[in-house]
Protein backbone atom coordinates (compact mmCIF):
# COMPACT_ATOMS: atom_id res chain seq x y z
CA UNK A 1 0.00 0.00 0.00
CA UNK A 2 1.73 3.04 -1.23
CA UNK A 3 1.54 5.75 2.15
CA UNK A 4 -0.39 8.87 1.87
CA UNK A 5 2.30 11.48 1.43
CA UNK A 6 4.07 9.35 -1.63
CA UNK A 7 0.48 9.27 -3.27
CA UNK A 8 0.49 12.97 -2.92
CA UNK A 9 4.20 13.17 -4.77
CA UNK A 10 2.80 11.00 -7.03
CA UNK A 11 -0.48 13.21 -7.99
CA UNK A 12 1.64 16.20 -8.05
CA UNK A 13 4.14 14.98 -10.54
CA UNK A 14 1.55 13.62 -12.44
CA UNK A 15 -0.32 17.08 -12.49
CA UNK A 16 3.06 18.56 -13.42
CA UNK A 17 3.15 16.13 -16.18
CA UNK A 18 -0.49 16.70 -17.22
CA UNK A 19 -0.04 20.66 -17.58
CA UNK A 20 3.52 19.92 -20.20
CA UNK A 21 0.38 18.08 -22.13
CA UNK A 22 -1.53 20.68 -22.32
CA UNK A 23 0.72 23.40 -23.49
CA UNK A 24 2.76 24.05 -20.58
CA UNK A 25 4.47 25.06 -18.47
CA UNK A 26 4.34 28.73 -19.66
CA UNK A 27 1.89 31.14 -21.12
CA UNK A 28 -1.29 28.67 -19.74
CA UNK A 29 -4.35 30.66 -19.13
CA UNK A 30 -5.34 30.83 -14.87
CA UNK A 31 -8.91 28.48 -16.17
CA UNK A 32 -6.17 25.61 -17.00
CA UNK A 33 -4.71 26.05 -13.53
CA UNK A 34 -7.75 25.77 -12.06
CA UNK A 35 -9.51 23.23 -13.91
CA UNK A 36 -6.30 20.62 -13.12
CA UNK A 37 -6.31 21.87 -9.16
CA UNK A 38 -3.30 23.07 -9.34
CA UNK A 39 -4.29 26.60 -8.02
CA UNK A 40 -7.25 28.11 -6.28
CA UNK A 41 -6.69 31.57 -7.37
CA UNK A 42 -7.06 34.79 -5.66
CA UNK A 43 -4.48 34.32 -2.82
CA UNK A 44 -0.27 34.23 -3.03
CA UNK A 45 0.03 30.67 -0.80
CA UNK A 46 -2.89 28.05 -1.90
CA UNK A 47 -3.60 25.18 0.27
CA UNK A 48 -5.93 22.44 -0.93
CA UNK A 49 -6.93 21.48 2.76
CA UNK A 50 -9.63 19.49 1.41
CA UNK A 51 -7.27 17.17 -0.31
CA UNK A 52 -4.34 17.47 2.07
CA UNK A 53 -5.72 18.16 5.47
CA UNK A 54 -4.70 14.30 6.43
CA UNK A 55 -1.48 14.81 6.07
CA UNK A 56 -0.86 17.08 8.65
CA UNK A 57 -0.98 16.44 12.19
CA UNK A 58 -2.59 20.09 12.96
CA UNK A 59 -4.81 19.57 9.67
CA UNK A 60 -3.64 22.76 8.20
CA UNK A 61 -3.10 20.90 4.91
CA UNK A 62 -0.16 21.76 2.69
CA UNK A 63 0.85 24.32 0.06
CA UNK A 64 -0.16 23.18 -3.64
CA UNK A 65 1.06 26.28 -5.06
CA UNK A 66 2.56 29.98 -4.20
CA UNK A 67 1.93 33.06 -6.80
CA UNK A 68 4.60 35.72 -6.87
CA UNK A 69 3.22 38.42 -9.05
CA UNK A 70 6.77 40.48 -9.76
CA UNK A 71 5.76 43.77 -7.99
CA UNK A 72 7.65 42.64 -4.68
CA UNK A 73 11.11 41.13 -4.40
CA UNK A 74 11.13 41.20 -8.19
CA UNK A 75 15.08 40.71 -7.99
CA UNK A 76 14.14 37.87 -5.64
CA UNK A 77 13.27 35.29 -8.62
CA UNK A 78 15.77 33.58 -10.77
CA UNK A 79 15.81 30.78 -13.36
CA UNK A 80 16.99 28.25 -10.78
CA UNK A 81 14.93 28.82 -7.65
CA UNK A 82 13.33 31.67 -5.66
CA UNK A 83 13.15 33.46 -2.07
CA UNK A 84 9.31 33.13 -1.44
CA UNK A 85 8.86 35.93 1.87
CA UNK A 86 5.84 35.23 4.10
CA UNK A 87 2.75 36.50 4.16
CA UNK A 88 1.99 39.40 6.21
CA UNK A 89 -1.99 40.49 5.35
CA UNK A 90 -4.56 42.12 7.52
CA UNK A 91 -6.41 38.70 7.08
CA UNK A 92 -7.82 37.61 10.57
CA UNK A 93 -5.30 36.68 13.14
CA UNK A 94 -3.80 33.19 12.04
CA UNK A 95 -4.41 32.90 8.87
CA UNK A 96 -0.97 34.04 7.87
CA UNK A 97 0.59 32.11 10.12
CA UNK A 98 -1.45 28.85 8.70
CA UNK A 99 0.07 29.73 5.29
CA UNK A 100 3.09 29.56 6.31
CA UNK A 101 3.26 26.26 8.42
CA UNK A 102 1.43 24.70 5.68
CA UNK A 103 4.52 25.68 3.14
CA UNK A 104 6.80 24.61 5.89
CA UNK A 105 5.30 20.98 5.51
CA UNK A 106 5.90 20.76 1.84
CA UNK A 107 9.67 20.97 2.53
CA UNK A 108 9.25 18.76 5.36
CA UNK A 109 7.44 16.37 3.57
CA UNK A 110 9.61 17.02 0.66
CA UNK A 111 6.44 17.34 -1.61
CA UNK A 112 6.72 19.74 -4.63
CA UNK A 113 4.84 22.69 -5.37
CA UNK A 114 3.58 24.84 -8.18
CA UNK A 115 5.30 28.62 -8.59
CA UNK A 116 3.25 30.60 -10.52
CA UNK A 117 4.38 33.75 -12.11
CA UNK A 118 3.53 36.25 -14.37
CA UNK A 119 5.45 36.39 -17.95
CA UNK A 120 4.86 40.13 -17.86
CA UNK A 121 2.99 42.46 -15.51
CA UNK A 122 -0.62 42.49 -17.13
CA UNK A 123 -0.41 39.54 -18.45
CA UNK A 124 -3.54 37.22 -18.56
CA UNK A 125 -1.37 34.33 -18.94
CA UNK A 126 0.71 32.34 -16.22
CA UNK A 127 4.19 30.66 -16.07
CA UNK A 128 4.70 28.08 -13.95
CA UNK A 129 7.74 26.10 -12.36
CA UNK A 130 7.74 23.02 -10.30
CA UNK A 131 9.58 24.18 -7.03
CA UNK A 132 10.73 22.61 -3.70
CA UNK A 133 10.66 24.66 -0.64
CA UNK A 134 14.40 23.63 -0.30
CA UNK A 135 14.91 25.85 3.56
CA UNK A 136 13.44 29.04 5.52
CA UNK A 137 14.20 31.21 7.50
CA UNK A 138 11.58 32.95 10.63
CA UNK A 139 14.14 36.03 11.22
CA UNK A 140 13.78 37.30 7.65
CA UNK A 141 10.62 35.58 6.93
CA UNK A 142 11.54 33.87 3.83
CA UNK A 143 11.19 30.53 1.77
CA UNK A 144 13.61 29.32 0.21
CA UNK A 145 12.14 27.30 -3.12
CA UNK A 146 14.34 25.75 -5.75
CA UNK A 147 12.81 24.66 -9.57
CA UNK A 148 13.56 21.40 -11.15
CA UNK A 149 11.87 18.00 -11.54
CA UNK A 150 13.99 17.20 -8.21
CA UNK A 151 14.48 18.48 -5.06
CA UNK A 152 17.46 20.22 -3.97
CA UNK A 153 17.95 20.09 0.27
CA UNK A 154 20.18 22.74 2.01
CA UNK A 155 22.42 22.35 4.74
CA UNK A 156 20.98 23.65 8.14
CA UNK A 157 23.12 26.33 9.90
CA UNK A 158 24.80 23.36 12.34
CA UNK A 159 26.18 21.45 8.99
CA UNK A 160 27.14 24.31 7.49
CA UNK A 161 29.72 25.44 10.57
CA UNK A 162 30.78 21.50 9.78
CA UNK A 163 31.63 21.75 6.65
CA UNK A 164 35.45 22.70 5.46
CA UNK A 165 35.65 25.94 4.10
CA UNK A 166 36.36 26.59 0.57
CA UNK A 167 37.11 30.09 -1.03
CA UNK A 168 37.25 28.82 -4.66
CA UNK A 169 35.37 26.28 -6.33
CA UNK A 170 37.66 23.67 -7.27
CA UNK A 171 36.50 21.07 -5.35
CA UNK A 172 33.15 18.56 -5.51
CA UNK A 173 31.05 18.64 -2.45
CA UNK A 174 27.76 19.25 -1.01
CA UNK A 175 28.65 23.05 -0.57
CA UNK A 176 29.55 23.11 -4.43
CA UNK A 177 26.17 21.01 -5.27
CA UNK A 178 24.26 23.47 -3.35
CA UNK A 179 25.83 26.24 -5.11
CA UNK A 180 25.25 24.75 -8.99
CA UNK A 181 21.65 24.04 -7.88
CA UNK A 182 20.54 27.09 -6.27
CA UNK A 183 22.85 29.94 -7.43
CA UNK A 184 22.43 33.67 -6.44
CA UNK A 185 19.04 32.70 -5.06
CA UNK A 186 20.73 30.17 -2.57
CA UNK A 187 23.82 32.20 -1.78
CA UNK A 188 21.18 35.23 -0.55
CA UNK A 189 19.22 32.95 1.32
CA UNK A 190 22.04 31.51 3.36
CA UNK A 191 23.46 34.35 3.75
CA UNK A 192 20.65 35.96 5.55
CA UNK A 193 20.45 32.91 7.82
CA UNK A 194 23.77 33.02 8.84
CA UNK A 195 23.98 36.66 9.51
CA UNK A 196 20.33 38.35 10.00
CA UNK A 197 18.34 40.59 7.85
CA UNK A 198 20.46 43.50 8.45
CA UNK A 199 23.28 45.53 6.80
CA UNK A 200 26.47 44.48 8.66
CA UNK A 201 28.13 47.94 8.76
CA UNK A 202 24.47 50.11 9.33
CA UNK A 203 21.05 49.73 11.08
CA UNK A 204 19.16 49.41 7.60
CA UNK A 205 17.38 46.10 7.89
CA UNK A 206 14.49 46.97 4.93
CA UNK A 207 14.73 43.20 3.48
CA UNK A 208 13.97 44.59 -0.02
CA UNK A 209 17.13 46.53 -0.57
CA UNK A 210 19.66 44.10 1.59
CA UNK A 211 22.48 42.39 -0.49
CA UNK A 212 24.59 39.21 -0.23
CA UNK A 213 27.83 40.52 -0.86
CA UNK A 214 30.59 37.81 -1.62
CA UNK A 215 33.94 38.34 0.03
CA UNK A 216 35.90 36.65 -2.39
CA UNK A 217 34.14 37.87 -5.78
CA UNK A 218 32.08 35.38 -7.46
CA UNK A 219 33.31 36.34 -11.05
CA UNK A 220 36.84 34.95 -9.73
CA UNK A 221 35.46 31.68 -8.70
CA UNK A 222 34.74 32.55 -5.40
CA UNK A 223 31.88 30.30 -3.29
CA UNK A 224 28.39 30.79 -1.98
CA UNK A 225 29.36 29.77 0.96
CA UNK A 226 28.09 32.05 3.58
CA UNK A 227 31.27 32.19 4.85
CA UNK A 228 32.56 34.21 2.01
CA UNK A 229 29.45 36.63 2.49
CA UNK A 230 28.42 39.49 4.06
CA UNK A 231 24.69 41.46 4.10
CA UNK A 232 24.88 44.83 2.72
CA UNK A 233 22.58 47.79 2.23
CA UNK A 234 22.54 48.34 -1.86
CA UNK A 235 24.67 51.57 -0.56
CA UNK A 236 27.14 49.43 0.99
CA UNK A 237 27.44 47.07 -1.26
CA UNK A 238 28.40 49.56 -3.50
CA UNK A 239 30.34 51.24 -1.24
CA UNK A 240 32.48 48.28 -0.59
CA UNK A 241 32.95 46.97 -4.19
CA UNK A 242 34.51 50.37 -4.50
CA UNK A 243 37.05 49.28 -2.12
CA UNK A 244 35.68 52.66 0.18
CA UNK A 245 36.14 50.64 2.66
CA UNK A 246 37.33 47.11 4.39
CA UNK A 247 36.96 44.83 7.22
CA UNK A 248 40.24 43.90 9.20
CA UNK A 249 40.54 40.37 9.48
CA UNK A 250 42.56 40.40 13.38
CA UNK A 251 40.40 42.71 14.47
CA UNK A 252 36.97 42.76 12.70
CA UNK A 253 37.34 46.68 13.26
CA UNK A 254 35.72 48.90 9.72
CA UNK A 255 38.24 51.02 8.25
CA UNK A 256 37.59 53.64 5.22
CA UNK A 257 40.76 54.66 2.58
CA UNK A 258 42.71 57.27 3.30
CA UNK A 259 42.12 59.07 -0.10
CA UNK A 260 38.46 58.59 0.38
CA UNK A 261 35.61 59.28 2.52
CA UNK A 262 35.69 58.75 6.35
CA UNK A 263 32.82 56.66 7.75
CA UNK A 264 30.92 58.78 8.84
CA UNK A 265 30.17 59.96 5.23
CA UNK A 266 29.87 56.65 4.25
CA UNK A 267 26.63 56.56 7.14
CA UNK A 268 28.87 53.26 8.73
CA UNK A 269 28.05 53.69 12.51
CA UNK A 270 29.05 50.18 13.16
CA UNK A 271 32.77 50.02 13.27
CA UNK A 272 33.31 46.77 13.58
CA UNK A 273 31.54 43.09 13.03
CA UNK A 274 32.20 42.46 16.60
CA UNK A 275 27.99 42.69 16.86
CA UNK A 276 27.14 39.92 14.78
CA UNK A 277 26.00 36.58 16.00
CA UNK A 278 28.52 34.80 13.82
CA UNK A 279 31.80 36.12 11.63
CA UNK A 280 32.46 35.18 8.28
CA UNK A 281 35.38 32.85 7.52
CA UNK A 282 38.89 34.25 8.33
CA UNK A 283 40.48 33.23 4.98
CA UNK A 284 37.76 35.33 2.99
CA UNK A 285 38.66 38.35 5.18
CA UNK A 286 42.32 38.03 4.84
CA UNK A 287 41.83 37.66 1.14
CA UNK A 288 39.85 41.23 0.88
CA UNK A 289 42.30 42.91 3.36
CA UNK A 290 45.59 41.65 1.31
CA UNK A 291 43.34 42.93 -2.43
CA UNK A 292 42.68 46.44 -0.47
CA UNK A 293 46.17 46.79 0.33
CA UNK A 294 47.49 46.42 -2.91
CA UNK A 295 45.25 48.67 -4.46
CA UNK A 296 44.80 51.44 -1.85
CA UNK A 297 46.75 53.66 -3.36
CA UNK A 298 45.19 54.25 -6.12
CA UNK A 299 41.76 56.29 -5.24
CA UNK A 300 40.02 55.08 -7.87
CA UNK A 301 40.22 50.96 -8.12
CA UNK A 302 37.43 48.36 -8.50
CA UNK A 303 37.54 45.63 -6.94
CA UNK A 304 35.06 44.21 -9.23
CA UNK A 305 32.93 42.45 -6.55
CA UNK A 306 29.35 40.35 -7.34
C-alpha cells in the first residue's frame, strides 16, 4: 500500500506532467490552472486542505502552489529557484501564520509545489515552475524554493559550521552542489540565515534593498558559501565593491581609505563586526584585506565584486 504522502508526490508529478500536455508550463491561461487543481486563485500561498488536510498532524493541509506576481522582491526570482517571503496580510489573526506552516510541511514532507508567475505584468497568462521549498528562515521571513523535476535540500546552519571551508570552487562537495543548484538565489538565502536581515556595517534592515555581498568575488570563482558573504545595504554594497572601505581580518574593526571618505560619510556607525551573531570565515577576510592593500593607493580601483 503506497503511504499517503508518496500518493500525494505522485499526484503532483503527475499534475506537473499533465499541464507539459496541455501546453505548458508557460503562457497557460489561470482556467487551466484551475480546472487541473493546481491553483485556487485569488491568494499568493494556496492550500488544498480538502485534499491534504490528512497529512498534517494540525490539519492545516499543505501548500499546492505559491503566486509571486513580480511587484515585490522582483530581484528575488531567478531561473533556478526563488526566495518566497511570508505573508503578512490584515487577514484575521492566524491565517498568515497557517500559510506559512502549511509551506513549511511541503519541505518537510519534501512534496513539490507549483510557482506561478507572471510572464509580464498584465499579463492574462501564467508561467509556472515546479519548485521545492528547499529551507526558511523565521528572522527574515523567507522561503527558500528551488525549480527542477527534483528536489534540492540545504544544509541547516549546524552542517554548514561542519563543513570545510572553501574560497574557490575547485573542489566537488555538497557546498559546491548546493551552489550549482541554487545559485544567487541560494547564496542570498544563506546568507541571511547566517547573519540576520540587516546591513552588517548600518542599522538598515528593509529586506527589499539588503544584499549578499561575496567576500571573495564570485566572477573569480569565489563560493556561496556564507562564509565568504556578508549582508549589505545596496549603498554598501556599492560602497564596498569600490574598495571605500574594508573589514580587518585580526580585528573585525571597519576602516575607510585614506584618499576617500571617512565613515561617517559613508553613514557606517558600526565600526566593527564584533555585533554579529557569527563572523564570516577568516580566509575570505584576509583575502579582501591583502586585495585592499594592494590597491589602496590608487583612489580610484574596482575591486570588481558580485
Amino acid at each position: 500500500m503506497i503511504a499517503p504522502v508518496e500518493q500525494e508526490r505522485h499526484h503532483r508529478l503527475e499534475l506537473w506532467r499533465k499541464l507539459v500536455a496541455a501546453g505548458g508550463p508557460f503562457g497557460v491561461l489561470p482556467t487551466l490552472l484551475r480546472s487541473l487543481g493546481i491553483y485556487g486563485g485569488a491568494q499568493g500561498i494556496w492550500v488544498d486542505k480538502g485534499r491534504t488536510q490528512p497529512l498534517t498532524p494540525d490539519g492545516g493541509g499543505v501548500t499546492v502552489a505559491v503566486l509571486h506576481t513580480g511587484t515585490s522582491y522582483p530581484d528575488d526570482l531567478s531561473e533556478d529557484g526563488m526566495l518566497y517571503h511570508y505573508p503578512l496580510t490584515r487577514r484575521p489573526e492566524g491565517r498568515d501564520r497557517s500559510e506559512i506552516e502549511s509551506t513549511k510541511a511541503a519541505g518537510k514532507l519534501n512534496l513539490p509545489l507549483f510557482v506561478i508567475t507572471y510572464p509580464s505584468l498584465k499579463s492574462n497568462k501564467r508561467d509556472v515552475r515546479l519548485g521545492w521549498v528547499a529551507g526558511w528562515d523565521d528572522a527574515s521571513r523567507e522561503f527558500l524554493i528551488t525549480f527542477g523535476e527534483t528536489p534540492t535540500q540545504v544544509p541547516g546552519p549546524e552542517r554548514e559550521e561542519e563543513e570545510p571551508f572553501q574560497l574557490q570552487n575547485d573542489r566537488a562537495g555538497i557546498i559546491r552542489e548546493v551552489e550549482q543548484r541554487t545559485g544567487q538565489t541560494g547564496f542570498k538565502f544563506r546568507v541571511l540565515r547566517r547573519y540576520g536581515p540587516r546591513c552588517a556595517v548600518c542599522d538598515f534592515e528593509v529586506l527589499a534593498v539588503l544584499d549578499a555581498a561575496h567576500l571573495f568575488p564570485k566572477n573569480k570563482g569565489g563560493t556561496d558559501d556564507p562564509r565568504n558573504g556578508l549582508v549589505f545595504c545596496a549603498a554598501h554594497h556599492r560602497a564596498f565593491d569600490a574598495g571605500l572601505f574594508i573589514i580587518e581580518p585580526r580585528t573585525l574593526a571597519v576602516h575607510c581609505r585614506t584618499s576617500g571618505p571617512p565613515l561617517e560619510v559613508l553613514r557606517i556607525n558600526k565600526v566593527s563586526l564584533d555585533h554579529l551573531p557569527k563572523k564570516p570565515h577568516q580566509e575570505a577576510l584576509e583575502w579582501c584585506w591583502k586585495r585592499w592593500n594592494e590597491t589602496n593607493s590608487s583612489p580610484a580601483i574596482e575591486l570588481d565584486h558580485v
